[in-house]
Protein backbone atom coordinates (compact mmCIF):
# COMPACT_ATOMS: atom_id res chain seq x y z
CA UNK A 1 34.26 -26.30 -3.93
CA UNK A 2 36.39 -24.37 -1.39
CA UNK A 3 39.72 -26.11 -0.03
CA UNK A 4 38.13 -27.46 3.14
CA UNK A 5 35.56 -29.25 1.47
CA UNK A 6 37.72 -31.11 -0.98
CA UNK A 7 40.24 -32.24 1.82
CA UNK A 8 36.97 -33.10 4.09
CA UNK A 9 35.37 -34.62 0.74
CA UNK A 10 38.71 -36.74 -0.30
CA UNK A 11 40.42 -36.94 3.23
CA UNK A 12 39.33 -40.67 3.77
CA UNK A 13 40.41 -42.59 0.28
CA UNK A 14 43.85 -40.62 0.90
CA UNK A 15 44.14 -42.29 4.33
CA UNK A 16 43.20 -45.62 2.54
CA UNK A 17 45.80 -44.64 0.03
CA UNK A 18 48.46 -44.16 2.86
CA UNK A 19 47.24 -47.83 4.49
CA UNK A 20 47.48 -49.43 1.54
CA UNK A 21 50.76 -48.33 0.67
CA UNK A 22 52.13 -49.19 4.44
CA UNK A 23 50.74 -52.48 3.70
CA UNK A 24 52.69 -53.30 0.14
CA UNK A 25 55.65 -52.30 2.16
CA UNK A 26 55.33 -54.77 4.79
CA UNK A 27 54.33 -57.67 3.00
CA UNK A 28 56.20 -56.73 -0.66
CA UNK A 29 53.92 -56.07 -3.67
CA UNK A 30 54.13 -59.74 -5.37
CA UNK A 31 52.36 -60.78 -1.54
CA UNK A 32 49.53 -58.14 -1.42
CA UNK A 33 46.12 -59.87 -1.82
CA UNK A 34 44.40 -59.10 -5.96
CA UNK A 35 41.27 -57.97 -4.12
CA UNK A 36 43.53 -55.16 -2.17
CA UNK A 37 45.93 -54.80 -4.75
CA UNK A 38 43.09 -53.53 -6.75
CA UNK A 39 41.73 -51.03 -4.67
CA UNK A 40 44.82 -49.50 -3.62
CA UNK A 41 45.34 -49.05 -7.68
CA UNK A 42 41.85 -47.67 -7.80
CA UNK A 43 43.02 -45.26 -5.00
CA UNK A 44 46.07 -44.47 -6.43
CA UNK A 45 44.26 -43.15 -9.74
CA UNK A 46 41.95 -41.02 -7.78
CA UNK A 47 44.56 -39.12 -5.85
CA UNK A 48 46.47 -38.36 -8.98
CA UNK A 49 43.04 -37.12 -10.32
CA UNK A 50 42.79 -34.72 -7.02
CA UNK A 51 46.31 -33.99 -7.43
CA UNK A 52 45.58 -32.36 -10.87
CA UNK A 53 42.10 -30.75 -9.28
CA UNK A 54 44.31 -29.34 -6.60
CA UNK A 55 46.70 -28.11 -8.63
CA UNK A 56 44.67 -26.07 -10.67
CA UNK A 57 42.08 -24.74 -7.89
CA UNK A 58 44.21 -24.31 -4.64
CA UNK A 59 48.11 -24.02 -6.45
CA UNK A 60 49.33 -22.66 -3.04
CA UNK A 61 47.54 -24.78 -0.86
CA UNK A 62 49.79 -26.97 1.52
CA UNK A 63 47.57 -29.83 0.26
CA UNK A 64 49.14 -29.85 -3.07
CA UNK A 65 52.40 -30.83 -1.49
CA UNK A 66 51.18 -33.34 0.16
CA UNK A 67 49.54 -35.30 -2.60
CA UNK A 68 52.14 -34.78 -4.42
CA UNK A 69 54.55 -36.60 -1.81
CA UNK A 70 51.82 -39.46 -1.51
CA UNK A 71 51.24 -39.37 -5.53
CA UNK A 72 55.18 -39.50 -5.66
CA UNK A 73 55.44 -42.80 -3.06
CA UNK A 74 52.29 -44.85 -4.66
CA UNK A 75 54.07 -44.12 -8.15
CA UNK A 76 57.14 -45.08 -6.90
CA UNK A 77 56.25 -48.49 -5.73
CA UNK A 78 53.62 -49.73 -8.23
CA UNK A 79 55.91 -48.59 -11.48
CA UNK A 80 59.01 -49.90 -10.09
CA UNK A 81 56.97 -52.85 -9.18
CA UNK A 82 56.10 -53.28 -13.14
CA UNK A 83 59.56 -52.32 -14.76
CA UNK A 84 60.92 -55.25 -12.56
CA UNK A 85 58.19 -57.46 -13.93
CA UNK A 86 59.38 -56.41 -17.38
CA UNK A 87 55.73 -55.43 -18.19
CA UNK A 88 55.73 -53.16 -20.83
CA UNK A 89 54.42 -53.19 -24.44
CA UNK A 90 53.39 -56.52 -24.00
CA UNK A 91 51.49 -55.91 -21.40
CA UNK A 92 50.13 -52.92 -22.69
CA UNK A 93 48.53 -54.81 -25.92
CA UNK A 94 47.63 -58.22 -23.54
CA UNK A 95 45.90 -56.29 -20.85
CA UNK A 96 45.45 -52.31 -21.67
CA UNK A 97 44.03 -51.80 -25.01
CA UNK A 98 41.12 -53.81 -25.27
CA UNK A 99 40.27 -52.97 -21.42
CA UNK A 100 41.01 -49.25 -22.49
CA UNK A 101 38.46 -50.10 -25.89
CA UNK A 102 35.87 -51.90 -23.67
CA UNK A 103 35.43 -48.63 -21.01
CA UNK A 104 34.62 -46.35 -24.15
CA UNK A 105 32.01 -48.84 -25.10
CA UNK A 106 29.54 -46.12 -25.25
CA UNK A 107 30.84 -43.73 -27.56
CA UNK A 108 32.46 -46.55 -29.81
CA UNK A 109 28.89 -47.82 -30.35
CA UNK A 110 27.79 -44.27 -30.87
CA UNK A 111 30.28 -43.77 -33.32
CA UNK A 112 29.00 -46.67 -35.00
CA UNK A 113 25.83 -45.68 -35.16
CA UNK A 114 26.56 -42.89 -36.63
CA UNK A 115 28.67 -44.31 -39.39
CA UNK A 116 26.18 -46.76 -40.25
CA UNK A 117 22.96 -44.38 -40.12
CA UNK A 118 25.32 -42.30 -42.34
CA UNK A 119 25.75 -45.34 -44.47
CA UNK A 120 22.15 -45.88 -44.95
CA UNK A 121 20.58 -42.55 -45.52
CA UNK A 122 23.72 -42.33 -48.33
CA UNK A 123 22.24 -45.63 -49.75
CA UNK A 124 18.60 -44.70 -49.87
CA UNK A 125 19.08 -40.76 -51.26
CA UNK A 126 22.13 -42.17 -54.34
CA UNK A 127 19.52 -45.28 -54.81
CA UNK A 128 16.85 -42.37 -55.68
CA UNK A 129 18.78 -39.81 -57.08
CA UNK A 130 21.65 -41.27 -59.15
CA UNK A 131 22.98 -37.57 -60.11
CA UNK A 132 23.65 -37.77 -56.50
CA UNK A 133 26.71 -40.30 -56.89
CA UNK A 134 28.73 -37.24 -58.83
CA UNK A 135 29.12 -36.45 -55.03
CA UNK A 136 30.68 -39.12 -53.35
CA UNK A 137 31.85 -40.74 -57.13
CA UNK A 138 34.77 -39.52 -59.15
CA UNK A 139 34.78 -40.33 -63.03
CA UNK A 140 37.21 -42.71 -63.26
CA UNK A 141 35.33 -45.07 -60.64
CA UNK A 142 32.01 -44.30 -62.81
CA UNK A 143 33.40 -45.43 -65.75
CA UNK A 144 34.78 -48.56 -63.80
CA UNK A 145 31.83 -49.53 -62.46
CA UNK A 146 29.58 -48.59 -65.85
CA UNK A 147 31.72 -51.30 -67.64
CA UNK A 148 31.04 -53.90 -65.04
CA UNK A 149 34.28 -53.84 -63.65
CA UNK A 150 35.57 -52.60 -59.88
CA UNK A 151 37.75 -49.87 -60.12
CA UNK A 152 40.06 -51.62 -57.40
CA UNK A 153 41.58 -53.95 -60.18
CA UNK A 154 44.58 -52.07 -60.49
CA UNK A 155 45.92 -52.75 -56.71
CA UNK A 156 46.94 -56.28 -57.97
CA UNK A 157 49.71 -54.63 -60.49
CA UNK A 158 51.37 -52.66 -57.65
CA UNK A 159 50.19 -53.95 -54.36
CA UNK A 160 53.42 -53.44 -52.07
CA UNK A 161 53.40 -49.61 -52.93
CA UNK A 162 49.74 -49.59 -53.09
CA UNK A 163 49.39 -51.60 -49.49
CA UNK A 164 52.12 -49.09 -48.01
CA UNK A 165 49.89 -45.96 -49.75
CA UNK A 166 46.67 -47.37 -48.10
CA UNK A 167 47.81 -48.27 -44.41
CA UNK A 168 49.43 -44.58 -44.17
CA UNK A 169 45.92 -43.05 -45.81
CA UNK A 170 43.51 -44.47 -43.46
CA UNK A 171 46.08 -44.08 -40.29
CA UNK A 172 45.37 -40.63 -41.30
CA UNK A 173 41.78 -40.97 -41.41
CA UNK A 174 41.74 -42.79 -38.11
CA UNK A 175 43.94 -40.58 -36.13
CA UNK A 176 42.30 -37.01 -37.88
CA UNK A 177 38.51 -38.40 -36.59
CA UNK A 178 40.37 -39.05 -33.29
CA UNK A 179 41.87 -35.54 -33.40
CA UNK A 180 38.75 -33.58 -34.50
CA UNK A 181 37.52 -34.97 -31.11
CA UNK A 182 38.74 -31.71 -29.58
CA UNK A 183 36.03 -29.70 -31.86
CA UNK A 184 33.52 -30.78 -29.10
CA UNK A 185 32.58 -34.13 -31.53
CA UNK A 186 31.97 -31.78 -34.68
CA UNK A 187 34.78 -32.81 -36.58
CA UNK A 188 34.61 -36.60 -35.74
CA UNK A 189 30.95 -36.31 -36.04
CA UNK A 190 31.45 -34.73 -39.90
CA UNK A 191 33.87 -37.39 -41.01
CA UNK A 192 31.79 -40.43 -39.66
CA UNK A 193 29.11 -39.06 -41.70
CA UNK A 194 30.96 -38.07 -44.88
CA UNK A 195 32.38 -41.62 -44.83
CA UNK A 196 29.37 -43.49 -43.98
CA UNK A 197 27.71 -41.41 -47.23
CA UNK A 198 30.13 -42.35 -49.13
CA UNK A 199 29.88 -46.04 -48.56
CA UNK A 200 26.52 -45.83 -48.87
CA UNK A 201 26.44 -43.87 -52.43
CA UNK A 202 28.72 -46.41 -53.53
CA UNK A 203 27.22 -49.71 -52.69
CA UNK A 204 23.95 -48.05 -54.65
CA UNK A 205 25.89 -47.29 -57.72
CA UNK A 206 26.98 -50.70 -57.60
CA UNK A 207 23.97 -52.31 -57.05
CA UNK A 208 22.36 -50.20 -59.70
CA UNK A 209 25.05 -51.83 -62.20
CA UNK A 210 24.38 -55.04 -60.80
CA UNK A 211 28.35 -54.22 -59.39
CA UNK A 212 27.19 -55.41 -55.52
CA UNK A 213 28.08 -58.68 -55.37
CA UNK A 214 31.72 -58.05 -56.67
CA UNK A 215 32.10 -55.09 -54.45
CA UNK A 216 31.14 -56.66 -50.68
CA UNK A 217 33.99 -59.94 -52.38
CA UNK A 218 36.18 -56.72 -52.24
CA UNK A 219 35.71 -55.02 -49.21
CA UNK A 220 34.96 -58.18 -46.72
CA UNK A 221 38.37 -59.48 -45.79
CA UNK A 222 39.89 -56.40 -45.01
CA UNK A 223 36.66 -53.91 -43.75
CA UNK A 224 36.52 -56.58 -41.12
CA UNK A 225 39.66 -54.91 -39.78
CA UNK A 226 38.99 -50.92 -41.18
CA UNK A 227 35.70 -50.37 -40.17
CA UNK A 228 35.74 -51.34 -36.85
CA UNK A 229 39.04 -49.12 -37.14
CA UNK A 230 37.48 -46.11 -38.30
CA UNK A 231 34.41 -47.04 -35.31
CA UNK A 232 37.15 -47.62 -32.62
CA UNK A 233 38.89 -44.12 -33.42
CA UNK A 234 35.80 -41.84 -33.59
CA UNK A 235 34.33 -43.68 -30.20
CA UNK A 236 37.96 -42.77 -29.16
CA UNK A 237 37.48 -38.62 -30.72
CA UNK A 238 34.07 -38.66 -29.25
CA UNK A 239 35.40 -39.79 -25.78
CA UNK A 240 37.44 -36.82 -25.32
CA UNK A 241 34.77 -34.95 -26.81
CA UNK A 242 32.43 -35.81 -23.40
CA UNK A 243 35.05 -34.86 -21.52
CA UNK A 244 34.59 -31.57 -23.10
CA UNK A 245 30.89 -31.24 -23.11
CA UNK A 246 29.81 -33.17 -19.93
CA UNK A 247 32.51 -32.99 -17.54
CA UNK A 248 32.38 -34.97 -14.40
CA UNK A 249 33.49 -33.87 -10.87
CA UNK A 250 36.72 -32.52 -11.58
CA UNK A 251 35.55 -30.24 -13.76
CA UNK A 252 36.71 -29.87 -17.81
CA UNK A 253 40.56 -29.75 -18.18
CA UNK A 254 41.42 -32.55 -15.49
CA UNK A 255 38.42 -34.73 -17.00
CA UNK A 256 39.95 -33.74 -20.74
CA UNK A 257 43.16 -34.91 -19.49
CA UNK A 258 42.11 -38.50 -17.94
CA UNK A 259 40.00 -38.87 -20.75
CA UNK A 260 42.23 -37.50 -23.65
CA UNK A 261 45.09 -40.21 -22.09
CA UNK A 262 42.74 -43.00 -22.33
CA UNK A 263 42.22 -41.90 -25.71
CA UNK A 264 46.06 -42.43 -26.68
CA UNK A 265 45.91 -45.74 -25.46
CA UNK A 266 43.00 -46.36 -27.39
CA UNK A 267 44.46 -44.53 -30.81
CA UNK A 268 47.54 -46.62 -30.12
CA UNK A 269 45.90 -49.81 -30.69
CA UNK A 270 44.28 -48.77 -33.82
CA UNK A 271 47.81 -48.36 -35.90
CA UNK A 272 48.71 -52.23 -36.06
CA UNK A 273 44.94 -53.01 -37.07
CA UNK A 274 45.01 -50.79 -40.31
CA UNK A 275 48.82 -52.15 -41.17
CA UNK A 276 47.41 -55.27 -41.74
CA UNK A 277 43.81 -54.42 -43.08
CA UNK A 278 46.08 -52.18 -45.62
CA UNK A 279 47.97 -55.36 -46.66
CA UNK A 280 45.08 -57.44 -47.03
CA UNK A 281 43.53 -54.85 -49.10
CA UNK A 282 46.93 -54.44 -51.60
CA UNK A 283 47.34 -58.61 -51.42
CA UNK A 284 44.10 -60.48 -51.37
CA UNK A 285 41.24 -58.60 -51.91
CA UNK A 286 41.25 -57.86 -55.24
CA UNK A 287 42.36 -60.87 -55.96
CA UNK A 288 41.35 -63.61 -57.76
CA UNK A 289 40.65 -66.17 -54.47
CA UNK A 290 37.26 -67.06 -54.13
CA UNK A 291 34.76 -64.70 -52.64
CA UNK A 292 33.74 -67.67 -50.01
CA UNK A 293 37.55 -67.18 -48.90
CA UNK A 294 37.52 -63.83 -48.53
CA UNK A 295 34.40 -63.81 -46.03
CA UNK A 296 35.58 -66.12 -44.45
CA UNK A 297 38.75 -64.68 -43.77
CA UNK A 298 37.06 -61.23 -42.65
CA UNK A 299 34.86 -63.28 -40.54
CA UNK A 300 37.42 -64.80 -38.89
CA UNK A 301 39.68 -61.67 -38.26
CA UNK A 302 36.00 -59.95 -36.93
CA UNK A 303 35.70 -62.58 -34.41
CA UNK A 304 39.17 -62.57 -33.28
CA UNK A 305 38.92 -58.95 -32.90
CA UNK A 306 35.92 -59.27 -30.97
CA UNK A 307 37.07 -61.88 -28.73
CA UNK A 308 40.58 -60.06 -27.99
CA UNK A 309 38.56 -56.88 -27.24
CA UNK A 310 36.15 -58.76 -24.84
CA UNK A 311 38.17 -61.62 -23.27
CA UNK A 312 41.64 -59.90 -22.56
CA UNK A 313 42.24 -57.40 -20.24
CA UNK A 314 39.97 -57.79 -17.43
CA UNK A 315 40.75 -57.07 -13.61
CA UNK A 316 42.46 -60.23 -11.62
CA UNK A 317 44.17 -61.93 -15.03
CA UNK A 318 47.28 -59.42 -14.13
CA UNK A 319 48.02 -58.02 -10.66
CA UNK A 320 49.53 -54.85 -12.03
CA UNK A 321 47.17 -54.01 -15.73
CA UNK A 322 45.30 -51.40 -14.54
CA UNK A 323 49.20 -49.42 -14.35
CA UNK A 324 50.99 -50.74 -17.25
CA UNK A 325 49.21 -48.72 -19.88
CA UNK A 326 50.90 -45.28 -19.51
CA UNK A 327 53.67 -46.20 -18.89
């Protein structure tokens, strides 16, 4: 696209921008219509987006200067707007995050998919092939589970270091299948698989030593926090991983960069997630409550994590949420 196009192409919604702005002005930001307020913040994210594209294509182009003064004024008054409003953090985890989570929808499920598909086929191939479980198995969980015992028994003698040991082991996890992203998916792709074997040779070593039932007690309560971690942070690898392999109209590096920020936001959110599914893990499950407890504690933290992700966050609950996130 030559420089005369993109003006001639964009010319319009940076007009609209310009209006829009004029308007706030007049009438103060708290007194703009939602309906307008929201389109002039749709606006404003598209002319940052051309800013970047016209950066990069036509550096020395007067029209780089310019969007960078209107970029500069719409900034000016919708962030000022917020910091007055004292809408920060709080807003960012009311409003951002699971509006951030619900626009990767797509590559969250896919992740998921994955993961699960993983799970299965690992299931199926240990289930036939026990020598199969030396792969995903180490000894001392063999001999655990061939004396009808989990090996997870031990957590209960030193659960605050063990707790602390587990949330910082699975951050890692989450934020290295978020990071591998930038292999074009490979990387994300590998360790949804290797983990979804895993779970999958284990269940069928457990279930072979009639170890199943004790197992899913385990894991309930605090995989209804972890796994939809892990899903949330590869959907959040493979995101930037489409911006890599099927770039939209601003080509690769200005779609990687919209993208890779929605990303952060996304990452961000897992952190507090696997904090507590780590403490649950040291405290409760393997202890000696009641399995029925334990489900139904992971069934209630799954549908609270669910219904945060679904119900918060949506355009018209906060006049400014569609700018609070980076800030």
């Amino acid at each position: 696209m030559v420089v005369h196009e993109f003006i001639r192409a964009r010319q319009d919604a940076w007009t609209q921008l310009q209006r829009f702005l004029e308007k706030a002005r007049r009438l103060s930001l708290a007194r703009v219509p939602l309906d307008v307020f929201r389109e002039g913040s749709a606006l404003y994210r598209q002319t940052v987006a051309d800013l970047a594209y016209a950066r990069m294509c036509f550096p020395d182009h007067p029209v780089v200067r310019e969007l960078e003064q209107l970029v500069g004024q719409a900034h000016s008054l919708l962030y000022q707007a917020g910091r007055a409003k004292s809408r920060s953090w709080a807003e960012f985890w009311r409003e951002t995050w699971p509006m951030r989570v619900r626009e990767a929808t797509r590559p969250i499920l896919l992740a998921t998919g994955i993961f699960w598909a993983s799970s299965i086929l690992g299931f199926l191939l240990t289930a036939q092939n026990p020598v199969l479980e030396s792969f995903f198995i180490n000894p001392q969980m063999r001999a655990a589970i061939e004396s009808k015992r989990l090996w997870t028994e031990s957590l209960t003698r030193t659960a605050p270091e063990a707790g602390s040991k587990i949330a910082v082991n699975n951050i890692y996890v989450s934020l290295l299948t978020w990071g591998l992203g930038l292999t074009f998916g490979i990387g994300t792709v590998w360790l949804l698989v290797s983990n979804g074997l895993m779970l999958g040779a284990i269940s069928a070593a457990c279930l072979r030593a009639g170890m199943l039932l004790p197992l899913t007690e385990f894991v309930v309560a605090h995989g209804s926090l972890e796994l939809p971690a892990i899903w949330i942070s590869g959907g959040a690898g493979l995101l930037m991983a489409q911006a890599m392999l099927f770039p939209g109209r601003y080509g690769r590096r200005v779609e990687l960069r919209l993208k890779g920020r929605s990303s952060v936001q996304i990452i961000v959110g897992i952190v507090p997630l696997l904090l507590v599914a780590g403490a649950i893990e040291a405290f409760i499950s393997p202890s000696n409550i009641p399995g029925v407890a334990k489900a139904l504690l992971g069934l209630s933290l799954a549908v609270a994590l669910l219904g945060y992700i679904v119900a918060r966050g949506h355009p018209g609950m906060s006049p400014l949420e569609t700018t609070s996130g980076g800030r």
